[in-house]
PDB file of N, CA and C in Angstrom:
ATOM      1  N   UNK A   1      68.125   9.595  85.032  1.00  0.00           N
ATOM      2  CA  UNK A   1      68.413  10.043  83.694  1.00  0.00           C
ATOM      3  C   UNK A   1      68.816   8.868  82.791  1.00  0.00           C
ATOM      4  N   UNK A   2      69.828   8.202  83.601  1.00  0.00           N
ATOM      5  CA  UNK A   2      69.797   6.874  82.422  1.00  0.00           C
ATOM      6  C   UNK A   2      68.699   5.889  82.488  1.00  0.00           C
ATOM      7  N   UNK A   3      68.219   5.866  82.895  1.00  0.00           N
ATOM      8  CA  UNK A   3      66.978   5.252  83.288  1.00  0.00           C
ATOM      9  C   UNK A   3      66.018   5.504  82.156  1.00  0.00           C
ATOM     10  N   UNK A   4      66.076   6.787  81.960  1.00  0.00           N
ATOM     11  CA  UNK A   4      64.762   7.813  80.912  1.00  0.00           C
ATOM     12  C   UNK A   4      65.402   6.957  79.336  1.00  0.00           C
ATOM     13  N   UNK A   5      66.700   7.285  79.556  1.00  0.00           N
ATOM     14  CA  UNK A   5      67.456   7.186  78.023  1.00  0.00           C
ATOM     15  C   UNK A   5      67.294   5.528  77.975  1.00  0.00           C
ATOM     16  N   UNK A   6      67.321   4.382  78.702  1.00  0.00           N
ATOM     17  CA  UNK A   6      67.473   3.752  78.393  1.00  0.00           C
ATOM     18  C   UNK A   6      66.202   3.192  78.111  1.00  0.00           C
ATOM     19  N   UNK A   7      64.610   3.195  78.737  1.00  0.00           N
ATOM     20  CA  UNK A   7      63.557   3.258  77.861  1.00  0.00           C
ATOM     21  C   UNK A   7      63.295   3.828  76.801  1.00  0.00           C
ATOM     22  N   UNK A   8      63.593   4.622  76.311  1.00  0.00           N
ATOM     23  CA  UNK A   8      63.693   5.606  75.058  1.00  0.00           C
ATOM     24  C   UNK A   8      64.247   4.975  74.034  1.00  0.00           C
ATOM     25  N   UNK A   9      65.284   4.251  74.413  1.00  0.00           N
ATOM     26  CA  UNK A   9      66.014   4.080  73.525  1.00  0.00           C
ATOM     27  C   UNK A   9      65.236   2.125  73.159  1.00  0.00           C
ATOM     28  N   UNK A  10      64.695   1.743  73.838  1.00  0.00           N
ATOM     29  CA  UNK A  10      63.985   0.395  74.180  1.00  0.00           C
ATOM     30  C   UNK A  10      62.778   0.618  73.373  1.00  0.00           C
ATOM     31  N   UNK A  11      62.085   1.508  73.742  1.00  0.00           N
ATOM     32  CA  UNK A  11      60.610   2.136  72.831  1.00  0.00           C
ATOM     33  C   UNK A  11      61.143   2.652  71.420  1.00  0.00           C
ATOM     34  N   UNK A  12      61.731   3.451  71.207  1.00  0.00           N
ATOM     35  CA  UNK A  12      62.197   3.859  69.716  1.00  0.00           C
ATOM     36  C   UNK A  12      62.657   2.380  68.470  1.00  0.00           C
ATOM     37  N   UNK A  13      63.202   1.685  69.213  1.00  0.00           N
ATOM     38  CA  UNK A  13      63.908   0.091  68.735  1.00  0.00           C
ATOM     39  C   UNK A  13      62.731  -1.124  68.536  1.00  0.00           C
ATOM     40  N   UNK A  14      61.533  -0.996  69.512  1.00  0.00           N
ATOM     41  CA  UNK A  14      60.582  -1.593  69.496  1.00  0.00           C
ATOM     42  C   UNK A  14      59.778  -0.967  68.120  1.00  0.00           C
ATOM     43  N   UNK A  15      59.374   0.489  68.173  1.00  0.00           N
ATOM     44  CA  UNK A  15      59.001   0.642  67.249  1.00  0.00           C
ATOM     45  C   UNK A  15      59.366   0.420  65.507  1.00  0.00           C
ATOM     46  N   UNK A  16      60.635   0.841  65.665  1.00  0.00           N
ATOM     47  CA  UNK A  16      61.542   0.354  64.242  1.00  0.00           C
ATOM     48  C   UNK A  16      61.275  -0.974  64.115  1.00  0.00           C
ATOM     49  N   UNK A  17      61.444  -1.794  64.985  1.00  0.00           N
ATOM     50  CA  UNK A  17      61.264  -3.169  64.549  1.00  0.00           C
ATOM     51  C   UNK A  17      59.794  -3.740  64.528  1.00  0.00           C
ATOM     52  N   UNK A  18      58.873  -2.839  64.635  1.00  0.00           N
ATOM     53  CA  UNK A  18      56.942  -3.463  64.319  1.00  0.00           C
ATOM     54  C   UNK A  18      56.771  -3.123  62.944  1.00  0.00           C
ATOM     55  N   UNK A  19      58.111  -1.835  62.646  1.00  0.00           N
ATOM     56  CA  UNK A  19      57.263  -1.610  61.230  1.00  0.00           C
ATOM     57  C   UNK A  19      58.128  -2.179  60.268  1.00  0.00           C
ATOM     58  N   UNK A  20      58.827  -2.703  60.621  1.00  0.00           N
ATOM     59  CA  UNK A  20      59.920  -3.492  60.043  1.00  0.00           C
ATOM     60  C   UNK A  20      59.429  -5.013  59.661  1.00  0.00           C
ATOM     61  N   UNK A  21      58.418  -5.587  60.317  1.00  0.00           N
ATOM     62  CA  UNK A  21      57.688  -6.789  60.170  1.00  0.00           C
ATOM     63  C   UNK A  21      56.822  -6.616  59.279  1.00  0.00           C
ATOM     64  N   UNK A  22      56.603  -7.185  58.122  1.00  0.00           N
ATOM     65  CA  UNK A  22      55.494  -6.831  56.358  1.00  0.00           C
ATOM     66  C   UNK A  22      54.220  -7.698  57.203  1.00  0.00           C
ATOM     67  N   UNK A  23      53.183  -7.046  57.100  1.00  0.00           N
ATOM     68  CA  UNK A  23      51.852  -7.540  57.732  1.00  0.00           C
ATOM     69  C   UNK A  23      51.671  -8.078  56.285  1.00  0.00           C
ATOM     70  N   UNK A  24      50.665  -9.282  56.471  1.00  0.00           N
ATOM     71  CA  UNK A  24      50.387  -9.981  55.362  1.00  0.00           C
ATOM     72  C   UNK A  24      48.793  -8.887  54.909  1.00  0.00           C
ATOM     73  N   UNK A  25      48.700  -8.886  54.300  1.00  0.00           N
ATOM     74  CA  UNK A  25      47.640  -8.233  53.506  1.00  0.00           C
ATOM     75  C   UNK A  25      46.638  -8.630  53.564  1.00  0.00           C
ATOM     76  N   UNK A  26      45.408  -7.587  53.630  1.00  0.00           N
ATOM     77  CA  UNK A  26      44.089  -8.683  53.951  1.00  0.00           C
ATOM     78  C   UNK A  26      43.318  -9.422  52.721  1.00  0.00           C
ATOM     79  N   UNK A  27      42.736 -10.124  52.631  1.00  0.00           N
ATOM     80  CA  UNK A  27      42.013 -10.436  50.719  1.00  0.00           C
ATOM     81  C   UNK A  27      41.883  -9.418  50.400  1.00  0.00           C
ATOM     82  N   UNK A  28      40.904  -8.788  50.931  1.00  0.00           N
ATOM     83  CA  UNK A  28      40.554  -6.715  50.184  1.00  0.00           C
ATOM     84  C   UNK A  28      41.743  -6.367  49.392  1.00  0.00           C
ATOM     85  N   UNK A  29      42.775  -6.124  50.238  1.00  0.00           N
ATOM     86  CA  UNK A  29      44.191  -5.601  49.856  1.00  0.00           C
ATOM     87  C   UNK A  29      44.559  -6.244  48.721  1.00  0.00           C
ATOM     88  N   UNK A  30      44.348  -7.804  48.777  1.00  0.00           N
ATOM     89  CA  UNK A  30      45.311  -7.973  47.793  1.00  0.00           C
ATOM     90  C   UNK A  30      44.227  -8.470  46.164  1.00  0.00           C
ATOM     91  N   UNK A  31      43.188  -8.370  46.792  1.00  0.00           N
ATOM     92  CA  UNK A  31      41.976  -8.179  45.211  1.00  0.00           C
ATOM     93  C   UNK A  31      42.352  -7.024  44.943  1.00  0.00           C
ATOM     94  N   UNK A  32      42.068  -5.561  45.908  1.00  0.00           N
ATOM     95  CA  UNK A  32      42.280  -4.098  44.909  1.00  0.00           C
ATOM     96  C   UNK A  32      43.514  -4.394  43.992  1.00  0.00           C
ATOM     97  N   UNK A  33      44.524  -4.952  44.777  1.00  0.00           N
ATOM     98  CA  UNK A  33      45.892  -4.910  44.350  1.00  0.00           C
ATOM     99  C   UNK A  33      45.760  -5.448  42.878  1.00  0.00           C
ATOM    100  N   UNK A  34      45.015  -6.802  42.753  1.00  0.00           N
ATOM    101  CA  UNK A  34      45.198  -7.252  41.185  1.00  0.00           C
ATOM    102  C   UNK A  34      44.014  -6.179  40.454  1.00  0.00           C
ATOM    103  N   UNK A  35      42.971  -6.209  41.485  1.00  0.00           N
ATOM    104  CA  UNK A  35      42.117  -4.937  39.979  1.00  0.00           C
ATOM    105  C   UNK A  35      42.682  -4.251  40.256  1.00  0.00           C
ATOM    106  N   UNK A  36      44.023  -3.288  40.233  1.00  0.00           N
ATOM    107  CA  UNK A  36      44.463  -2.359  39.890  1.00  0.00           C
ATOM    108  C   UNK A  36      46.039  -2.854  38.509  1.00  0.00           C
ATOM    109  N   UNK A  37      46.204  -3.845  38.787  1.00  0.00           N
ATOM    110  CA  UNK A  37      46.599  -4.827  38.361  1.00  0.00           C
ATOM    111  C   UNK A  37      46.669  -5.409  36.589  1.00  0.00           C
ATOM    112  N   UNK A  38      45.468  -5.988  37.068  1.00  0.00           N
ATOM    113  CA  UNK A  38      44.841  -6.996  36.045  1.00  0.00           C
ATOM    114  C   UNK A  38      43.563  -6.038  35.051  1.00  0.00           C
ATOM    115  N   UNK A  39      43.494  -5.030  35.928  1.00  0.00           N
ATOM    116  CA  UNK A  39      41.944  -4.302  35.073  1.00  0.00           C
ATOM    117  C   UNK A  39      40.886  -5.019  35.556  1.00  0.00           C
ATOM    118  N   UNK A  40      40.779  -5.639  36.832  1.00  0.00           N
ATOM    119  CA  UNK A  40      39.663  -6.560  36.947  1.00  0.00           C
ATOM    120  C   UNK A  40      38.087  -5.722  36.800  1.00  0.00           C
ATOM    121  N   UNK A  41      37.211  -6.113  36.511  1.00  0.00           N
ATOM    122  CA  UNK A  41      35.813  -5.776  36.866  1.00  0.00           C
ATOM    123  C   UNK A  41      35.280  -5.904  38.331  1.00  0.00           C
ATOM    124  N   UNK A  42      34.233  -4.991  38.934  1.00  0.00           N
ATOM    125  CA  UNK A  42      33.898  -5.243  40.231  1.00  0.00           C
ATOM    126  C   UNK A  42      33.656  -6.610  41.015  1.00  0.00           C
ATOM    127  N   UNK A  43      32.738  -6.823  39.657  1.00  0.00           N
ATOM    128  CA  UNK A  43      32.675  -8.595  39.916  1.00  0.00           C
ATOM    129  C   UNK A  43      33.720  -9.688  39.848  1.00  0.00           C
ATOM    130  N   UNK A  44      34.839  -8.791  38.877  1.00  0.00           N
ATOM    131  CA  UNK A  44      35.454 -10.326  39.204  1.00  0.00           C
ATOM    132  C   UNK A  44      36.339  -9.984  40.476  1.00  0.00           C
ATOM    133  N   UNK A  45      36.405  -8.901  40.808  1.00  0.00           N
ATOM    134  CA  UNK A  45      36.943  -7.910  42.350  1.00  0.00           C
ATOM    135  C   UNK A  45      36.599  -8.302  43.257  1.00  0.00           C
ATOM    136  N   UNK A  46      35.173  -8.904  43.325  1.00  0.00           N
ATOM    137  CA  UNK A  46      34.520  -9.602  44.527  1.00  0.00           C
ATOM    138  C   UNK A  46      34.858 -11.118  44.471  1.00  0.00           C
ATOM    139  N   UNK A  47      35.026 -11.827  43.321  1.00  0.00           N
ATOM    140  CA  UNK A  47      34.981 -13.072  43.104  1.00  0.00           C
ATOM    141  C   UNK A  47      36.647 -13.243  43.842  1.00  0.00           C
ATOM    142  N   UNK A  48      37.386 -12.750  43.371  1.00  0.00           N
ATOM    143  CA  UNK A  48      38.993 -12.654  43.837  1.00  0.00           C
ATOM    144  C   UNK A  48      39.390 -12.470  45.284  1.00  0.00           C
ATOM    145  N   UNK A  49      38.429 -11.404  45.725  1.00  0.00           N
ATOM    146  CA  UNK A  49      38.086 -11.538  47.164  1.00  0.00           C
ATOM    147  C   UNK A  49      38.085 -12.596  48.034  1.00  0.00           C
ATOM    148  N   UNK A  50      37.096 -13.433  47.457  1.00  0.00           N
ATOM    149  CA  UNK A  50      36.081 -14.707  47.975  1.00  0.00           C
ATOM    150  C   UNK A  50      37.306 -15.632  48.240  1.00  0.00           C
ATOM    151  N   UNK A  51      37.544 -15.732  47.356  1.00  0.00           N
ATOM    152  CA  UNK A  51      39.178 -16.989  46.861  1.00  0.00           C
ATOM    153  C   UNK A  51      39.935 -16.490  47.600  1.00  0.00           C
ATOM    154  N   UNK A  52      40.365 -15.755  47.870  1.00  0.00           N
ATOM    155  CA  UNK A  52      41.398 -15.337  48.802  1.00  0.00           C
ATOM    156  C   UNK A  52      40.704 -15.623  50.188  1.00  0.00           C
ATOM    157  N   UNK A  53      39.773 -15.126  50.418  1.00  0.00           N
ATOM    158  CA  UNK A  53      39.311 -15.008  52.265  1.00  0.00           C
ATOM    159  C   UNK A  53      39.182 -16.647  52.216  1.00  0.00           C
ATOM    160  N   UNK A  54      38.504 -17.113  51.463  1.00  0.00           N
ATOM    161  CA  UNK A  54      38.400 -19.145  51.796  1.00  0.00           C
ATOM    162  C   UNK A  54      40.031 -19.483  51.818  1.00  0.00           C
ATOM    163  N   UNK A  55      41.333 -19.340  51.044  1.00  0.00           N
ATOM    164  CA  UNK A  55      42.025 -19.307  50.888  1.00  0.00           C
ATOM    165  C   UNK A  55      42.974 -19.521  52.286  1.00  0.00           C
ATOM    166  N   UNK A  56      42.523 -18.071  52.675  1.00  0.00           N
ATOM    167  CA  UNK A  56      43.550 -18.189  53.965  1.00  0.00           C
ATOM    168  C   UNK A  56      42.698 -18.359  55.006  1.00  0.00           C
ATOM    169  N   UNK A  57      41.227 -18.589  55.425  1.00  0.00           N
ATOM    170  CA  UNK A  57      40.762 -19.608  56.284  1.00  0.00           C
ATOM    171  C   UNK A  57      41.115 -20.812  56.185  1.00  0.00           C
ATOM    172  N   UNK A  58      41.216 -21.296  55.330  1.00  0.00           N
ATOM    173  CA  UNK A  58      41.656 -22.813  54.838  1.00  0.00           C
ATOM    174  C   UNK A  58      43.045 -22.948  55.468  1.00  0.00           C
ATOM    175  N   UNK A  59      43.811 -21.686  54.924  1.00  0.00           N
ATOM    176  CA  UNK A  59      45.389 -21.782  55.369  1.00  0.00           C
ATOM    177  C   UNK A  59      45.489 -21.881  56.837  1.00  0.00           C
ATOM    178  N   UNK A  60      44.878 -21.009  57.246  1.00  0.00           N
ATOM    179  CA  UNK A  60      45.193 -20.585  58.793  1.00  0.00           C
ATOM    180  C   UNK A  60      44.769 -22.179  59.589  1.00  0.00           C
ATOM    181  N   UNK A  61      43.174 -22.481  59.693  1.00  0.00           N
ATOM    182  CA  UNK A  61      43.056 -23.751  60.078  1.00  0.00           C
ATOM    183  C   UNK A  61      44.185 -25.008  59.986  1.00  0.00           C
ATOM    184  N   UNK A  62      44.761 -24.965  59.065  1.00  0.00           N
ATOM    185  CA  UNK A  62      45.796 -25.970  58.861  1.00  0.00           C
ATOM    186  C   UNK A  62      47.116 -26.532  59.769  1.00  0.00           C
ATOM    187  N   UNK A  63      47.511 -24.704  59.379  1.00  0.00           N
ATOM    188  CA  UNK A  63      48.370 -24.113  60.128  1.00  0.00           C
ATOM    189  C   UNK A  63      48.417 -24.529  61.280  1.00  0.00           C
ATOM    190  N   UNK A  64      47.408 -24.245  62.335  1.00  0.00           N
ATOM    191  CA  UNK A  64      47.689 -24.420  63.603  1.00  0.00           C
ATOM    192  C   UNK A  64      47.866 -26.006  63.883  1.00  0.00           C
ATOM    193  N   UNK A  65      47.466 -27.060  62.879  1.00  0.00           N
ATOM    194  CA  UNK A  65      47.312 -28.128  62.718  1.00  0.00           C
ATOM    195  C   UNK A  65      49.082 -28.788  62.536  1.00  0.00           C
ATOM    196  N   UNK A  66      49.483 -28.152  61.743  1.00  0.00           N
ATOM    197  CA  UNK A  66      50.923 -28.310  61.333  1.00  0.00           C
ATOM    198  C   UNK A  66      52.064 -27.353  62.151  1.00  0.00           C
ATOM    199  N   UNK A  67      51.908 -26.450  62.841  1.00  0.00           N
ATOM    200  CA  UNK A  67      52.769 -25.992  63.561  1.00  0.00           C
ATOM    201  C   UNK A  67      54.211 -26.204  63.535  1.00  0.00           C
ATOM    202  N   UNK A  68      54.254 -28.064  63.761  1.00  0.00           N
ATOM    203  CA  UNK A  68      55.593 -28.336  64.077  1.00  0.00           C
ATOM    204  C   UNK A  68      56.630 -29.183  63.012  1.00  0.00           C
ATOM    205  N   UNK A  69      55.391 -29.065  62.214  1.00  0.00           N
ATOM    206  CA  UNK A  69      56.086 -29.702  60.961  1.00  0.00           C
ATOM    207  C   UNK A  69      56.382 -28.600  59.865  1.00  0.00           C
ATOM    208  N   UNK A  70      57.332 -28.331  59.691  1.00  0.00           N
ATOM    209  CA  UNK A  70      57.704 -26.964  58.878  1.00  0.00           C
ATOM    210  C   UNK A  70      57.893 -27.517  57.019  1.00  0.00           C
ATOM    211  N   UNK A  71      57.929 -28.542  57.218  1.00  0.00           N
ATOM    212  CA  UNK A  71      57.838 -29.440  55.660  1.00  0.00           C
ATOM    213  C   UNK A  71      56.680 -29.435  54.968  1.00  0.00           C
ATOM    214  N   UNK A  72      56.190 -29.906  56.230  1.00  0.00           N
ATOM    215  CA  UNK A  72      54.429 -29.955  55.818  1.00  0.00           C
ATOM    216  C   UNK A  72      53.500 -28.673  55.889  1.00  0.00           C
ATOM    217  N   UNK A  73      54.066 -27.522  56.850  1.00  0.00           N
ATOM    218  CA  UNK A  73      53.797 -26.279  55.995  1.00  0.00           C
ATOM    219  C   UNK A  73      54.095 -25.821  54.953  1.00  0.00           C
ATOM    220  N   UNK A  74      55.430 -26.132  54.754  1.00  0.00           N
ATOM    221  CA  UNK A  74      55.597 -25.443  53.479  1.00  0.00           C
ATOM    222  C   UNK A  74      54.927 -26.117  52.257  1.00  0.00           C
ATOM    223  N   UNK A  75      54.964 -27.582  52.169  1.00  0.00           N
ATOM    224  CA  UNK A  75      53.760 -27.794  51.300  1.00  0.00           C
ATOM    225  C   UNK A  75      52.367 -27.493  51.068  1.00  0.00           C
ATOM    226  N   UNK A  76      51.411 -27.055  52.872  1.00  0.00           N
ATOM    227  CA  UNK A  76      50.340 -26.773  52.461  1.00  0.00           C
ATOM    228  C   UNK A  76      50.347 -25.540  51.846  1.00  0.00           C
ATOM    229  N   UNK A  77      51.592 -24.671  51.831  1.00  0.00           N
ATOM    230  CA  UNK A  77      51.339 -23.014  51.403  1.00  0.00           C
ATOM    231  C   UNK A  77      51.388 -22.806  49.825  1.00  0.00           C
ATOM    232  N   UNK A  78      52.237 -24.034  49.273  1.00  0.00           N
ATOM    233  CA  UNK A  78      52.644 -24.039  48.353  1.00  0.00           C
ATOM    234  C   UNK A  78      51.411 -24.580  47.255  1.00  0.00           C
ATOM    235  N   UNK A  79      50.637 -25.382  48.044  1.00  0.00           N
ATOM    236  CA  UNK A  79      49.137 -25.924  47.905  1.00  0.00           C
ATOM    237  C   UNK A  79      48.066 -25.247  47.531  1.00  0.00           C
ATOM    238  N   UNK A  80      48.286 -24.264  48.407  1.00  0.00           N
ATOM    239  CA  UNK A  80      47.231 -23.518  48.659  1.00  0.00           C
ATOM    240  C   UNK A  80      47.377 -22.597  47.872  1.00  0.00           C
ATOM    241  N   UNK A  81      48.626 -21.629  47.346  1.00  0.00           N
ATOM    242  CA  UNK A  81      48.996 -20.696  46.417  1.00  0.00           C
ATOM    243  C   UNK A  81      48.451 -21.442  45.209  1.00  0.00           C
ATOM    244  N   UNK A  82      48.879 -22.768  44.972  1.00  0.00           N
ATOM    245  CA  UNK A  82      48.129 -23.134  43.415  1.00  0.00           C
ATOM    246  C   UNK A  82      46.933 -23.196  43.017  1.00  0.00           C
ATOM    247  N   UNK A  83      45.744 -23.821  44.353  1.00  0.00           N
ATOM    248  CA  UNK A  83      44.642 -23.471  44.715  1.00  0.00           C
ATOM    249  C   UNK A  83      43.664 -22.197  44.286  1.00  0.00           C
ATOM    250  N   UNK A  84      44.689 -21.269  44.837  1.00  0.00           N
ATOM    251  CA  UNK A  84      43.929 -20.202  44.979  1.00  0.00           C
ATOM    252  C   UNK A  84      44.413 -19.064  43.330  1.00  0.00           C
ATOM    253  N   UNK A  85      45.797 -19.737  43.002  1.00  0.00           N
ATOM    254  CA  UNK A  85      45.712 -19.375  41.582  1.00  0.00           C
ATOM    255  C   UNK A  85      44.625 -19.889  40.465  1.00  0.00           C
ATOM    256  N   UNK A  86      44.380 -21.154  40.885  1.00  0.00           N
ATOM    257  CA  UNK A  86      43.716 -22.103  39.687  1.00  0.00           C
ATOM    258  C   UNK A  86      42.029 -21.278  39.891  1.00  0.00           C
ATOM    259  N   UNK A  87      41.902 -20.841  41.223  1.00  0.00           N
ATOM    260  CA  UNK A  87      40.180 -20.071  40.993  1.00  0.00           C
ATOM    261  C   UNK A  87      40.535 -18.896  40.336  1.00  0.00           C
ATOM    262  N   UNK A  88      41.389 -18.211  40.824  1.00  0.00           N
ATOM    263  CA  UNK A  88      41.748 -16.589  39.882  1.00  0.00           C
ATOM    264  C   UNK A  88      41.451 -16.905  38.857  1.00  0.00           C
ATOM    265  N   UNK A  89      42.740 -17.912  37.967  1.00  0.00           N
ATOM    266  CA  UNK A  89      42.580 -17.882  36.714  1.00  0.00           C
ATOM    267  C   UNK A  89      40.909 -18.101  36.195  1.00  0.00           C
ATOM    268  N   UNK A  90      40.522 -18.963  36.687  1.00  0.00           N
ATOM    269  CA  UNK A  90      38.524 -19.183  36.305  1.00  0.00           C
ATOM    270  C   UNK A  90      38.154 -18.307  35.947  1.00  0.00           C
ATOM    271  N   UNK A  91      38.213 -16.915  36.912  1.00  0.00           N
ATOM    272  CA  UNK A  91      37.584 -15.766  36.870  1.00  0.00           C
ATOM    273  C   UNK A  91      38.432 -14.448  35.846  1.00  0.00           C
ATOM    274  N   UNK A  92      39.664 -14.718  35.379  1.00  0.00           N
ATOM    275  CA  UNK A  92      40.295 -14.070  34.685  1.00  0.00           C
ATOM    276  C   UNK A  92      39.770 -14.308  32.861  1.00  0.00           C
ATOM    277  N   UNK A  93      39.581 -13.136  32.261  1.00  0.00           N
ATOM    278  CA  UNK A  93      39.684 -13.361  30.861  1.00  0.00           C
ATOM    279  C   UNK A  93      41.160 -13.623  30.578  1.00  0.00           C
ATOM    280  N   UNK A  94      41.333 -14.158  29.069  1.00  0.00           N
ATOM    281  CA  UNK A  94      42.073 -14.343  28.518  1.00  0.00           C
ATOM    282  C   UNK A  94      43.635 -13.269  28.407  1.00  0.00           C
ATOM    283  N   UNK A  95      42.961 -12.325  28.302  1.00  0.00           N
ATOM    284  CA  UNK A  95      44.376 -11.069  28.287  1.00  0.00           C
ATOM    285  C   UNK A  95      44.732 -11.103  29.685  1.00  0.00           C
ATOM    286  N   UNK A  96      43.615 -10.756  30.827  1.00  0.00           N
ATOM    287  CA  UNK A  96      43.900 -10.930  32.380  1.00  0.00           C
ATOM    288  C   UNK A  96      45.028 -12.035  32.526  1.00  0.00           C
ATOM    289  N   UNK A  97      44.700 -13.504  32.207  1.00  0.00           N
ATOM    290  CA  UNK A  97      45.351 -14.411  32.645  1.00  0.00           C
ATOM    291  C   UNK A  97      46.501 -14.547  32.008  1.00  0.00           C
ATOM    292  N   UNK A  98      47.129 -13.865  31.102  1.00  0.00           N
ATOM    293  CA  UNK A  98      48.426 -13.362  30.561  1.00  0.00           C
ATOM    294  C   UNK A  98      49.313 -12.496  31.528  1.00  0.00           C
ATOM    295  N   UNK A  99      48.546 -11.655  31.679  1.00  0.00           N
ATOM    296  CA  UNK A  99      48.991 -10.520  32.904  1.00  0.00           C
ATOM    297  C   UNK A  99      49.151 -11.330  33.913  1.00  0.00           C
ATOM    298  N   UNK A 100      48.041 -12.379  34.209  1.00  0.00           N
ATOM    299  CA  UNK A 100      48.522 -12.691  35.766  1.00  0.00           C
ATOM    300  C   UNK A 100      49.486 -13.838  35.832  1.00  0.00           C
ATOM    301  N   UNK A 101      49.943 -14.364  34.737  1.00  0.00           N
ATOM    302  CA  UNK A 101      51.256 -15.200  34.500  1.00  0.00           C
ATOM    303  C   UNK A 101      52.059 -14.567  34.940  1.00  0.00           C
ATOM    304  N   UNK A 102      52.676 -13.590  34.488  1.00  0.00           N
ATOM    305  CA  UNK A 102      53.681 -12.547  34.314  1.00  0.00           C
ATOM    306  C   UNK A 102      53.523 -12.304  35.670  1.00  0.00           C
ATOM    307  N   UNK A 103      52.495 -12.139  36.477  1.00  0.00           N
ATOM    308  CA  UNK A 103      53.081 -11.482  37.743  1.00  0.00           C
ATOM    309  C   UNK A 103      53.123 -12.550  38.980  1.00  0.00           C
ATOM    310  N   UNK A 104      53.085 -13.934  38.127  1.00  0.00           N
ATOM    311  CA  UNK A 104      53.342 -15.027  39.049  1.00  0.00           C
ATOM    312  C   UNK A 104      54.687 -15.312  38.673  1.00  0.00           C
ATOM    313  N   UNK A 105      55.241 -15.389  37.688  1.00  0.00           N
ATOM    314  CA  UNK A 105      56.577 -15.314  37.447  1.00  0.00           C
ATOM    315  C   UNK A 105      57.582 -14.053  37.964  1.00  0.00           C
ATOM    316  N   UNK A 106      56.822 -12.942  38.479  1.00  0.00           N
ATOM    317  CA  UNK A 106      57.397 -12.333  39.009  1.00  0.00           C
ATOM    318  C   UNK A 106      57.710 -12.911  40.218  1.00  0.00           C
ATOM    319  N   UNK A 107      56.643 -12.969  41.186  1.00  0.00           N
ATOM    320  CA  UNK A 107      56.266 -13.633  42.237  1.00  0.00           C
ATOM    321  C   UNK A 107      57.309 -14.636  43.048  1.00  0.00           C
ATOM    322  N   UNK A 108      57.726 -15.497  41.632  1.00  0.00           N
ATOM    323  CA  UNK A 108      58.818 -16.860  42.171  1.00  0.00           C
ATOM    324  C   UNK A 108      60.001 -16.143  41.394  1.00  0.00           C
ATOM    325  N   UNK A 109      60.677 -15.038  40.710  1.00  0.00           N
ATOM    326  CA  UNK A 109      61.754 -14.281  41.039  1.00  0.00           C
ATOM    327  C   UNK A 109      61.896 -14.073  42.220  1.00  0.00           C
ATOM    328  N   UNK A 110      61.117 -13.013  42.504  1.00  0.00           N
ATOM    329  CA  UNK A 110      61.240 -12.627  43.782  1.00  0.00           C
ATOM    330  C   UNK A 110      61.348 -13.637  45.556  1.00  0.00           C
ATOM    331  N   UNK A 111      60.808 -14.631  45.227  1.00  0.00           N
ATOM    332  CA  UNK A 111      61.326 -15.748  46.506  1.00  0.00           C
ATOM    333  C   UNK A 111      62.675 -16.217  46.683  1.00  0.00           C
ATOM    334  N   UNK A 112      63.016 -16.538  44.627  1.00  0.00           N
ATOM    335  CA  UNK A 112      64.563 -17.294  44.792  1.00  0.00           C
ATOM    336  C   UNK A 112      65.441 -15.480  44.640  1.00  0.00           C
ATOM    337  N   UNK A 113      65.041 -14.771  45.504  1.00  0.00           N
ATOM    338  CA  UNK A 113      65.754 -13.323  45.458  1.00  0.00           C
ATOM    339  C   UNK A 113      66.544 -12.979  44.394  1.00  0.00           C
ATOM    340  N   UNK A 114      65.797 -13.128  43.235  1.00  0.00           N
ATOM    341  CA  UNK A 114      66.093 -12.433  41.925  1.00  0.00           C
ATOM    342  C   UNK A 114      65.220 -11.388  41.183  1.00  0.00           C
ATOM    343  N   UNK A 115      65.320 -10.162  42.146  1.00  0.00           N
ATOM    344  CA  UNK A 115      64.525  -9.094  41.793  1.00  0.00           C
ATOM    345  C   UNK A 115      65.784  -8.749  41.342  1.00  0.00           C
TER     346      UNK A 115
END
């Protein structure tokens, strides 16, 4: 019987804590996210896509490259976020790239935890 309770209680804790971990989002996810967003067009929906999936291939390759240098990750991420802003903006009209200021300034509220 304690035996039962004490897996139970091991499995219930495991679970709380998987969904407790924020999965990073896939490009898909996070293009719908700005055309729902930004008002994007299909095309520029796909283009935003693109930038993102090269984005974090680029990232990931690195990554495993830098592992142990946590400096030098944090610069390539920080790299790569400007990167992958500077193609958005390309593909953003003028009102878009207003909007998507604003939600990059949200963005770095929210890191230095000033939501």
């Amino acid at each position: 019987m304690k035996r039962a309770l004490i897996i139970t209680g091991l499995l219930v804790s495991s679970a709380v804590f998987a969904q407790a971990q924020p999965m990073m989002p896939t490009p898909a996810e996070r293009a719908a996210r700005l055309k729902e967003r930004l008002a994007l067009t299909e095309e520029q929906t796909k283009k935003v896509e693109e930038i993102f999936q090269k984005s974090q291939e680029k990232t990931r390759e690195r990554m495993a490259e830098l592992r142990e240098d946590r400096e030098a990750m944090r610069a390539l991420m920080m790299e790569q976020t400007q990167a992958t802003d500077k193609g958005i903006e390309k593909v953003l009209n003028e009102e878009q790239r207003k909007k998507y200021e604003e939600l990059k300034k949200e963005r770095r509220q929210r890191r230095r935890g000033g939501q």
